[in-house]
N, C-alpha and C. Protein backbone atom coordinates (compact mmCIF):
# COMPACT_ATOMS: atom_id res chain seq x y z
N UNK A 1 105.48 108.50 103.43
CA UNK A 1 104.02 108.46 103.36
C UNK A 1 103.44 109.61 104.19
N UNK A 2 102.51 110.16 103.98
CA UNK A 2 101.62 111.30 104.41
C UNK A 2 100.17 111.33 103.59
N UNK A 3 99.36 111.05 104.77
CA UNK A 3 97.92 111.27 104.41
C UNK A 3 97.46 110.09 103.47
N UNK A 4 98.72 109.11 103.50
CA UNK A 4 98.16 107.30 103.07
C UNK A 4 98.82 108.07 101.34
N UNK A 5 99.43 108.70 101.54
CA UNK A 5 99.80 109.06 99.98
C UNK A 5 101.43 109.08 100.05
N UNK A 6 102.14 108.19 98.79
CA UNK A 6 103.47 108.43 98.64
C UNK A 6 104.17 110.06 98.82
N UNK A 7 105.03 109.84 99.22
CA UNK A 7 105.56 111.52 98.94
C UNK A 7 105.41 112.20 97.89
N UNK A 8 105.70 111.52 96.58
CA UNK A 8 105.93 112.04 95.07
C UNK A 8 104.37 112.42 95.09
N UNK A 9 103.53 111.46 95.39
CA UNK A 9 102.08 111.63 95.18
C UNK A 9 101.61 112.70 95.88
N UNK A 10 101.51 112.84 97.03
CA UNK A 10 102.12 114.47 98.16
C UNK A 10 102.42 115.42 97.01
N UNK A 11 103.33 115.70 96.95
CA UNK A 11 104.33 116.73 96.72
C UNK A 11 103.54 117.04 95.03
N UNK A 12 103.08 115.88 94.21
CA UNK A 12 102.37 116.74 92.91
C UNK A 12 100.78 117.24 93.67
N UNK A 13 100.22 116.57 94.47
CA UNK A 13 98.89 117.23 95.05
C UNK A 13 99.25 118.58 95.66
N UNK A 14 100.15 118.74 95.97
CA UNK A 14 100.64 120.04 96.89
C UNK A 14 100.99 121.25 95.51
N UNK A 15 101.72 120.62 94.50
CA UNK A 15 102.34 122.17 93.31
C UNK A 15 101.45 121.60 92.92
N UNK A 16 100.04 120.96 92.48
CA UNK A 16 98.36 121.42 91.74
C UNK A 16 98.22 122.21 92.67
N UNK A 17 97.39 122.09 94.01
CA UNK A 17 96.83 122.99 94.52
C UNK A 17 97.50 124.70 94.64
N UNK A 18 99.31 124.20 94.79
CA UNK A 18 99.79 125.89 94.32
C UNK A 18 99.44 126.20 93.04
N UNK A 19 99.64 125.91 92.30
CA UNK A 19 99.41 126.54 90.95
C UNK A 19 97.79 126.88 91.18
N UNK A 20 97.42 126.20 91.26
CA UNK A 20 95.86 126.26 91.07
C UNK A 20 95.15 127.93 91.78
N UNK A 21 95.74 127.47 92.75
CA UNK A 21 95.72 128.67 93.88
C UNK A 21 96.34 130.20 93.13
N UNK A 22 98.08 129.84 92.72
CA UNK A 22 97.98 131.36 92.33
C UNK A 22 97.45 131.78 90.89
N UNK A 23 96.93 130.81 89.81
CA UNK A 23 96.47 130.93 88.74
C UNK A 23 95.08 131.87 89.04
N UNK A 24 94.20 131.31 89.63
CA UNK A 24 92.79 131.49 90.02
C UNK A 24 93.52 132.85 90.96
N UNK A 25 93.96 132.82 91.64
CA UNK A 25 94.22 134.34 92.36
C UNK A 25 94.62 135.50 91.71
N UNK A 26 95.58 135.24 90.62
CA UNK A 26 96.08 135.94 89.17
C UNK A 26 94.85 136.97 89.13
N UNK A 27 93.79 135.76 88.10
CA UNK A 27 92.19 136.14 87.91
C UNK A 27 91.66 136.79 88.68
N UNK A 28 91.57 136.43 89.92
CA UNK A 28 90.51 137.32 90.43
C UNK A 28 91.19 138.63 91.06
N UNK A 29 92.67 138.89 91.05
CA UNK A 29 93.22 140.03 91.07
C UNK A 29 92.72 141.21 90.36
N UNK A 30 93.24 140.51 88.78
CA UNK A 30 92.63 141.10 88.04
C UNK A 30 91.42 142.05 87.94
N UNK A 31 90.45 140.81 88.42
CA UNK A 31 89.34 141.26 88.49
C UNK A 31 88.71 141.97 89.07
N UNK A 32 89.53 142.38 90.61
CA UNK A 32 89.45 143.37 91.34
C UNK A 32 89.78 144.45 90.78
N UNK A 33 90.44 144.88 89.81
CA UNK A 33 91.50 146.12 89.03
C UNK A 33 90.09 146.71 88.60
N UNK A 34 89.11 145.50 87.85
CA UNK A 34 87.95 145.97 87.02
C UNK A 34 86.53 145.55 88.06
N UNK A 35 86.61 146.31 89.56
CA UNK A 35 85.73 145.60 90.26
C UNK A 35 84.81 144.41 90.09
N UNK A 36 85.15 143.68 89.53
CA UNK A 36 84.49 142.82 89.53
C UNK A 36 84.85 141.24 90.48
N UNK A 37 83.68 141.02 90.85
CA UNK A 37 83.70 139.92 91.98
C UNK A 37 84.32 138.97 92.05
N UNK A 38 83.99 137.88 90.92
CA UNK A 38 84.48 136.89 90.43
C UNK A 38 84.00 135.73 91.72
N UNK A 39 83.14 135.35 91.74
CA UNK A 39 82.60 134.47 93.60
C UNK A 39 83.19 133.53 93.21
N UNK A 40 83.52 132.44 91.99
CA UNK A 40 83.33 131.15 91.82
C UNK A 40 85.01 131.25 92.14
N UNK A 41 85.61 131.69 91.37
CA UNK A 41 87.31 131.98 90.98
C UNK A 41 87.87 132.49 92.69
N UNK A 42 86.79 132.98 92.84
CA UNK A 42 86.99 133.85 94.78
C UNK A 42 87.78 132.73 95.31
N UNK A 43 86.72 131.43 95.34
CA UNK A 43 85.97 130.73 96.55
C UNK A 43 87.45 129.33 96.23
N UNK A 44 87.32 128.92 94.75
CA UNK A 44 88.33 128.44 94.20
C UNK A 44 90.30 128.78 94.84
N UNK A 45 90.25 130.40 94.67
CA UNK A 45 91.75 130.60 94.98
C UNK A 45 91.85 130.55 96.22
N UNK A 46 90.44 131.32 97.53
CA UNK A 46 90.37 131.04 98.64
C UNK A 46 90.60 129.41 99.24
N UNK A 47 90.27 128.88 98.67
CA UNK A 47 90.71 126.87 99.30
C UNK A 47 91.27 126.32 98.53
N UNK A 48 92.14 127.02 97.54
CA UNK A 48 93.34 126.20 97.10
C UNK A 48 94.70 127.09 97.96
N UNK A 49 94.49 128.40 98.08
CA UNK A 49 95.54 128.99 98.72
C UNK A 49 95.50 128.22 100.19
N UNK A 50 94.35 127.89 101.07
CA UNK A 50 94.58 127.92 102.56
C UNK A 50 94.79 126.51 102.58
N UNK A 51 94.40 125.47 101.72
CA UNK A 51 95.11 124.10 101.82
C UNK A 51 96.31 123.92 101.71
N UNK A 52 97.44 124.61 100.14
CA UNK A 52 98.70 124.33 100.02
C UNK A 52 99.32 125.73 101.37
N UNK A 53 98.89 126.50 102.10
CA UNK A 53 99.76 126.52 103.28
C UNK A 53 99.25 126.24 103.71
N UNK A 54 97.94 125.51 104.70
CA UNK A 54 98.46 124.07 105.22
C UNK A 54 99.17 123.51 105.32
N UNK A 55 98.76 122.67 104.07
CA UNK A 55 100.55 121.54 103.86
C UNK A 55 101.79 122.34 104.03
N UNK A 56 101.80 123.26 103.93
CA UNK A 56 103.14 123.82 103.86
C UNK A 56 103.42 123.53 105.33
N UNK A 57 102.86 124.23 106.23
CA UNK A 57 102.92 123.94 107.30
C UNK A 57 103.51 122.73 107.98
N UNK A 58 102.37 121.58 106.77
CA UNK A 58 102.76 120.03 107.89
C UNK A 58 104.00 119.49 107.58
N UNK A 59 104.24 119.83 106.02
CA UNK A 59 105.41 118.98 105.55
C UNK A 59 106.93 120.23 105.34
N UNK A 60 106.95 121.49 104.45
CA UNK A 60 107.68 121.91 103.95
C UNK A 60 108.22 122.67 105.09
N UNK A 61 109.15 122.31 106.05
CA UNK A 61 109.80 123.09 107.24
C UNK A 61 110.33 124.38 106.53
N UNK A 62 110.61 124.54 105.59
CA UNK A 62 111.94 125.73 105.06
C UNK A 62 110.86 127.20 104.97
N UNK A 63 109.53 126.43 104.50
CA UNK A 63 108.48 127.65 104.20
C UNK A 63 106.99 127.69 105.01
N UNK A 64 107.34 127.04 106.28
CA UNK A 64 106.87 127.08 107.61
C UNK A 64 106.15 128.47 107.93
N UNK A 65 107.04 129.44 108.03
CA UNK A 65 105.99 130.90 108.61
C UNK A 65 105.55 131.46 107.76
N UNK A 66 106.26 131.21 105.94
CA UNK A 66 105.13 131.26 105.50
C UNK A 66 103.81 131.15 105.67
N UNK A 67 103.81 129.76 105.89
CA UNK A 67 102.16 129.11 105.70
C UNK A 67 101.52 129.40 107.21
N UNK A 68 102.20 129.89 108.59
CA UNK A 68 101.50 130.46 109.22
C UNK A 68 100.67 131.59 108.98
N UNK A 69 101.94 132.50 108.51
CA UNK A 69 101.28 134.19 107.73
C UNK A 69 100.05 134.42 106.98
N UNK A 70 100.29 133.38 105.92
CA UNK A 70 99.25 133.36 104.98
C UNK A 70 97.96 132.63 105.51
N UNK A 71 98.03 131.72 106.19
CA UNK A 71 96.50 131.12 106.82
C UNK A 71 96.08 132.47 107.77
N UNK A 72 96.89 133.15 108.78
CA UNK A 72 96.42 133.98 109.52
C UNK A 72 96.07 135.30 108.70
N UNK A 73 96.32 135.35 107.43
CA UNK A 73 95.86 136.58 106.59
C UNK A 73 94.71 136.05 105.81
N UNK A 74 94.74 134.95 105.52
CA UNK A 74 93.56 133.91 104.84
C UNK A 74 92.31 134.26 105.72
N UNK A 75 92.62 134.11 106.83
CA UNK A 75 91.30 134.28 108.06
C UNK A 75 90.57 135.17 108.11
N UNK A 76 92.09 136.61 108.10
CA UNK A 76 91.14 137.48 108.18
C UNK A 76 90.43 138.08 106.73
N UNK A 77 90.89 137.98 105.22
CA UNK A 77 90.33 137.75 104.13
C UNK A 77 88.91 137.54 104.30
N UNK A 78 89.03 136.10 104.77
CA UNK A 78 87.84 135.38 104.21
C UNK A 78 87.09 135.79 105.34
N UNK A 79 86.77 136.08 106.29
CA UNK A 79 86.25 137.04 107.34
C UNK A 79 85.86 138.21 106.58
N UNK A 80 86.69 138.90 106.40
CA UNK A 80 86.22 140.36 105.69
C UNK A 80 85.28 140.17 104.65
N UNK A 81 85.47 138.87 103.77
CA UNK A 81 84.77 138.82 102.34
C UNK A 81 83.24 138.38 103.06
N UNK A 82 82.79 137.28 103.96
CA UNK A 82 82.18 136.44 103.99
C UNK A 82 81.41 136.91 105.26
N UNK A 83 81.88 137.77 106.74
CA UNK A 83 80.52 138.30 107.52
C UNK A 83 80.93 139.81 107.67
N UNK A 84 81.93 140.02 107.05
CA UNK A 84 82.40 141.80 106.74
C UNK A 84 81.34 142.13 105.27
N UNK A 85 81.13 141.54 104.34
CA UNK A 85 80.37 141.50 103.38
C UNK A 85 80.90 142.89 102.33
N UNK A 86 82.67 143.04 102.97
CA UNK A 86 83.24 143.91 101.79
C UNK A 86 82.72 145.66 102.47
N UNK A 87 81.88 145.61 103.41
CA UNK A 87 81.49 146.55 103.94
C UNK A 87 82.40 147.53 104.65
N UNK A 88 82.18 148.93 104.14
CA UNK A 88 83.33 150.16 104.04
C UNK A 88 84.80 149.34 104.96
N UNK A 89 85.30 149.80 105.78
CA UNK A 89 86.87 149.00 105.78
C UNK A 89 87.08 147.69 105.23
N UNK A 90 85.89 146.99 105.64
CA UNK A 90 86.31 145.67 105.13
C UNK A 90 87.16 144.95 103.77
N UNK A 91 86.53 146.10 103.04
CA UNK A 91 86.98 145.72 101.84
C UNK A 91 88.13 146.15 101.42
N UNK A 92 89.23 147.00 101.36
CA UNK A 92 90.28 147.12 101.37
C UNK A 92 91.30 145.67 102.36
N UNK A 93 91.15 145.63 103.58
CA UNK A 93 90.84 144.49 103.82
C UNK A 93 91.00 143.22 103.75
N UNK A 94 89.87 142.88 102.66
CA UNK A 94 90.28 141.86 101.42
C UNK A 94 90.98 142.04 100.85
N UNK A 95 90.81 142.30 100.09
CA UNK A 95 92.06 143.40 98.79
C UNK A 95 93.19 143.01 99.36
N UNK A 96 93.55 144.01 100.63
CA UNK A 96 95.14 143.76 100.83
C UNK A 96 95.07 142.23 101.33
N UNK A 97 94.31 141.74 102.12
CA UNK A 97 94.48 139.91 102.46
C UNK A 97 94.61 138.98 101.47
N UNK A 98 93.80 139.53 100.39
CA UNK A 98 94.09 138.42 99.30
C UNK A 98 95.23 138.35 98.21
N UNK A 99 95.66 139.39 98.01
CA UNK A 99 96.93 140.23 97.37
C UNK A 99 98.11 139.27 98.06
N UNK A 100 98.23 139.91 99.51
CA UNK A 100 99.81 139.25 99.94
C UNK A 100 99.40 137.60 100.08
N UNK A 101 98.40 136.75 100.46
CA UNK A 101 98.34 135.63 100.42
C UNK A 101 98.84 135.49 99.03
N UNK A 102 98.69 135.30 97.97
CA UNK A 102 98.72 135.02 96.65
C UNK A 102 100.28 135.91 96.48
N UNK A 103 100.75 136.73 96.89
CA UNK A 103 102.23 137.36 97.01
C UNK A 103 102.66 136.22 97.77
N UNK A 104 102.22 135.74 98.99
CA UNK A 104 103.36 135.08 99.37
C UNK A 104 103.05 133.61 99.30
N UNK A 105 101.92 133.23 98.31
CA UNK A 105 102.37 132.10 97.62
C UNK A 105 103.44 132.13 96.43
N UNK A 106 103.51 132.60 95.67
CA UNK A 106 104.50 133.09 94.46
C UNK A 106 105.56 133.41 94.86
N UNK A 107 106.11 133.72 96.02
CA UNK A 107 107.03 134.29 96.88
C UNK A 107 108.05 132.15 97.14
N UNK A 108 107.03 131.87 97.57
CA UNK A 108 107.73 130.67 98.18
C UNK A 108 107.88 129.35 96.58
N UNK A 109 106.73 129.69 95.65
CA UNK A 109 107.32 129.40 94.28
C UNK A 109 108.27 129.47 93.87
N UNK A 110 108.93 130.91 93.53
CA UNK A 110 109.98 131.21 93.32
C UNK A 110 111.32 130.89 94.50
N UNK A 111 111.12 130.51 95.58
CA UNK A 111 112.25 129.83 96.38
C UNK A 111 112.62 128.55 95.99
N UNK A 112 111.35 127.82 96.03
CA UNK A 112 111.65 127.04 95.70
C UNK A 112 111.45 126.09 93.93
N UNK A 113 112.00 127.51 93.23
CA UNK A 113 112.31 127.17 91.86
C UNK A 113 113.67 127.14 91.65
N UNK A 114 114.37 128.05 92.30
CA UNK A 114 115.62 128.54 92.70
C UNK A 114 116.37 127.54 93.29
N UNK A 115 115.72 126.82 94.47
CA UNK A 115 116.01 125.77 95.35
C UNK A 115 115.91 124.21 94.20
N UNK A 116 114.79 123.99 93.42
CA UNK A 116 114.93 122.32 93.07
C UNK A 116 115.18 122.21 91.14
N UNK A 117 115.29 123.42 90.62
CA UNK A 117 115.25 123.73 89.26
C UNK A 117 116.92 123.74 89.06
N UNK A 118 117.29 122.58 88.24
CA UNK A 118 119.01 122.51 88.11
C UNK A 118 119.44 123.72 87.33
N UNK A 119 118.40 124.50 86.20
CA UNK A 119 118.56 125.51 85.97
C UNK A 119 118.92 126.58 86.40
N UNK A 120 118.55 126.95 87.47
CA UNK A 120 118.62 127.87 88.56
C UNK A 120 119.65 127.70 89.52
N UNK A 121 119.81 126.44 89.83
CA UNK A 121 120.86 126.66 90.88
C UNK A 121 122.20 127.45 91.11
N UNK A 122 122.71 127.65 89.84
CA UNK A 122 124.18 128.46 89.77
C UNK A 122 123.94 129.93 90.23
N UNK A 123 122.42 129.82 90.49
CA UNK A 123 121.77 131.66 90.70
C UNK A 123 121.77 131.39 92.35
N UNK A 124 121.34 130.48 92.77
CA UNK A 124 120.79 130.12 94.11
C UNK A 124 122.14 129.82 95.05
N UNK A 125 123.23 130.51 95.61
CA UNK A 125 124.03 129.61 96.31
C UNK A 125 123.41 130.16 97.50
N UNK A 126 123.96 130.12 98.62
CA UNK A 126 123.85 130.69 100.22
C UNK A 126 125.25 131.10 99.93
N UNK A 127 125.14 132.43 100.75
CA UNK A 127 123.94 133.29 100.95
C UNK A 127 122.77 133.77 99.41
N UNK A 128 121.92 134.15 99.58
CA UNK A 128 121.44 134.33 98.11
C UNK A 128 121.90 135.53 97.68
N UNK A 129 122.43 134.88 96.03
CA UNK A 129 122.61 135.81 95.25
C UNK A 129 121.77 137.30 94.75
N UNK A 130 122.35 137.84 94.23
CA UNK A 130 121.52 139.17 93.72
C UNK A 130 120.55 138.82 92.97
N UNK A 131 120.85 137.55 91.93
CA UNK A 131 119.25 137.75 91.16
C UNK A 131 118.40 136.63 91.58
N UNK A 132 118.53 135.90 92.78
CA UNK A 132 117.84 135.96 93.68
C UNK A 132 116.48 136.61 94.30
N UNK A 133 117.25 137.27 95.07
CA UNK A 133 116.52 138.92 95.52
C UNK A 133 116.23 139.55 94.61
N UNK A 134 116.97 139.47 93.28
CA UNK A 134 116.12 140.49 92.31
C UNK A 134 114.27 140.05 91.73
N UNK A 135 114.65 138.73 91.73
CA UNK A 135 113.39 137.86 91.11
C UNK A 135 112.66 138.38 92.58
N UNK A 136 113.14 137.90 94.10
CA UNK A 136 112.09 138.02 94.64
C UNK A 136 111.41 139.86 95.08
N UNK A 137 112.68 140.32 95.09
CA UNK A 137 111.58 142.18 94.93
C UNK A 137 110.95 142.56 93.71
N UNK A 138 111.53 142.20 92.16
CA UNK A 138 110.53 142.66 91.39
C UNK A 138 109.35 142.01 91.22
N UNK A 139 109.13 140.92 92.02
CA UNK A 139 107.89 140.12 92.05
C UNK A 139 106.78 140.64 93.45
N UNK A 140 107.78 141.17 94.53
CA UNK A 140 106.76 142.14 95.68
C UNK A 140 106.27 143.38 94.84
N UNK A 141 107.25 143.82 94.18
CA UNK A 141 107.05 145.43 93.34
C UNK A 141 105.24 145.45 92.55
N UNK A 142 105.33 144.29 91.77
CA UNK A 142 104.11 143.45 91.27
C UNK A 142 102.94 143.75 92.01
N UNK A 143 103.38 142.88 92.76
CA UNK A 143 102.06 142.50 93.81
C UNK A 143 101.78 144.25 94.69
N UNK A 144 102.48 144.74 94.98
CA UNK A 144 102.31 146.27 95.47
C UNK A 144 101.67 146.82 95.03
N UNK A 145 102.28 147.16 93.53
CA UNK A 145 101.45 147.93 92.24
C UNK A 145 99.60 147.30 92.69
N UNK A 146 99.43 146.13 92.43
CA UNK A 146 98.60 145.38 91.87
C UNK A 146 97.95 145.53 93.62
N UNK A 147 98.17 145.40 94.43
CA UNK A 147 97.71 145.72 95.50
C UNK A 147 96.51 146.96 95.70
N UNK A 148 97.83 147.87 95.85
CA UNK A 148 97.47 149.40 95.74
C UNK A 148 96.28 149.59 94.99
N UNK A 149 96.40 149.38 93.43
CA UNK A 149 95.46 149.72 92.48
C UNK A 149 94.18 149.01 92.77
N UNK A 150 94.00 147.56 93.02
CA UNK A 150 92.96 146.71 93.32
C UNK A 150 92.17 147.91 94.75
N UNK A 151 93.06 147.96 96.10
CA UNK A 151 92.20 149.26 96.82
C UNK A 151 91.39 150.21 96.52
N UNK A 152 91.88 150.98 95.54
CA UNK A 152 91.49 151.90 94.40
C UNK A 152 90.30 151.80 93.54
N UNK A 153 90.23 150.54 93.13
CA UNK A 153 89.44 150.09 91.74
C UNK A 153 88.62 148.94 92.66
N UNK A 154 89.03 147.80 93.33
CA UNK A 154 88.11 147.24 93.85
C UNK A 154 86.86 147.64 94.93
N UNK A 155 85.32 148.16 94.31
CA UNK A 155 84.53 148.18 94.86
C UNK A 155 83.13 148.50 94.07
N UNK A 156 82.78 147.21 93.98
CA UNK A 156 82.02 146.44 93.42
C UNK A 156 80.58 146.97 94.40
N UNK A 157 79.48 146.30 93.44
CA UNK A 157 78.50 146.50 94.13
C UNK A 157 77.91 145.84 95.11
N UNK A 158 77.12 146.56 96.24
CA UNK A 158 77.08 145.66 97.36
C UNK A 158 76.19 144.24 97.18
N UNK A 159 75.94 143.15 97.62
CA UNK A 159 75.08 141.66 97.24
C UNK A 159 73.70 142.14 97.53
């Protein structure tokens, strides 16, 4: 039990709010590529990302500094977006805060797809295998690209 909720009941509230989180972050990636704002989809990936690391935090020990990293990059994000107002540094900033949050939610997805997917396991021993590490660098490679370019292309007009 946690939070007056079964575990199973836990653990599907926890992969909604991930999914939810990197779906809506996907989007508004995107949407940075084509400066555009996206507030609602913002505000959405912003408190679905900083709740499931939370929880990560309280319950999932294995992906623990994860969910430190990402709340302490969450902070400064949503700082930059919200009394930085995207204003000259700030906004790169964002960009890169919201990028690796949403990288290193997808990051700990893929561990633990590797980790509870019977599919996967013959890929997953300890130490980790090569395509392993392959799934998880061509998935940083991604987020880099998509990083970089969002710097570039994200800057929208001021409110």
């Amino acid at each position: 039990m946690f939070l007056g909720m079964s575990d199973s009941t836990f653990t599907l509230l926890y992969v909604g709010l991930s999914l939810i989180g990197i779906v809506s972050g996907v989007v508004v990636a995107f949407g940075m590529l084509g400066a555009k704002r996206l507030p609602g989809l913002t505000e959405i990936f912003l408190l679905t990302t900083f709740l499931t690391s939370a929880t990560r935090i309280l319950v999932h020990s294995t992906s623990f500094v994860f969910g430190i990293i990402s709340l302490a990059i969450l902070a400064v994000a949503i700082y930059a977006l919200y009394v930085g107002r995207l204003a000259g540094f700030w906004r790169w900033v964002y960009v890169i805060g919201a990028v690796v949050a949403l990288y290193l939610n997808c990051a700990v997805v893929i561990a633990q797809a590797f980790e509870k997917l019977p599919v996967l396991h013959p890929l997953a021993r300890t130490p980790p295998e090569p395509t392993f590490m392959v799934a998880q660098m061509v998935v940083m490679n991604i987020f880099m690209a998509l990083g970089i370019g969002a710097v570039y292309k994200f800057n929208p007009a001021p409110r």
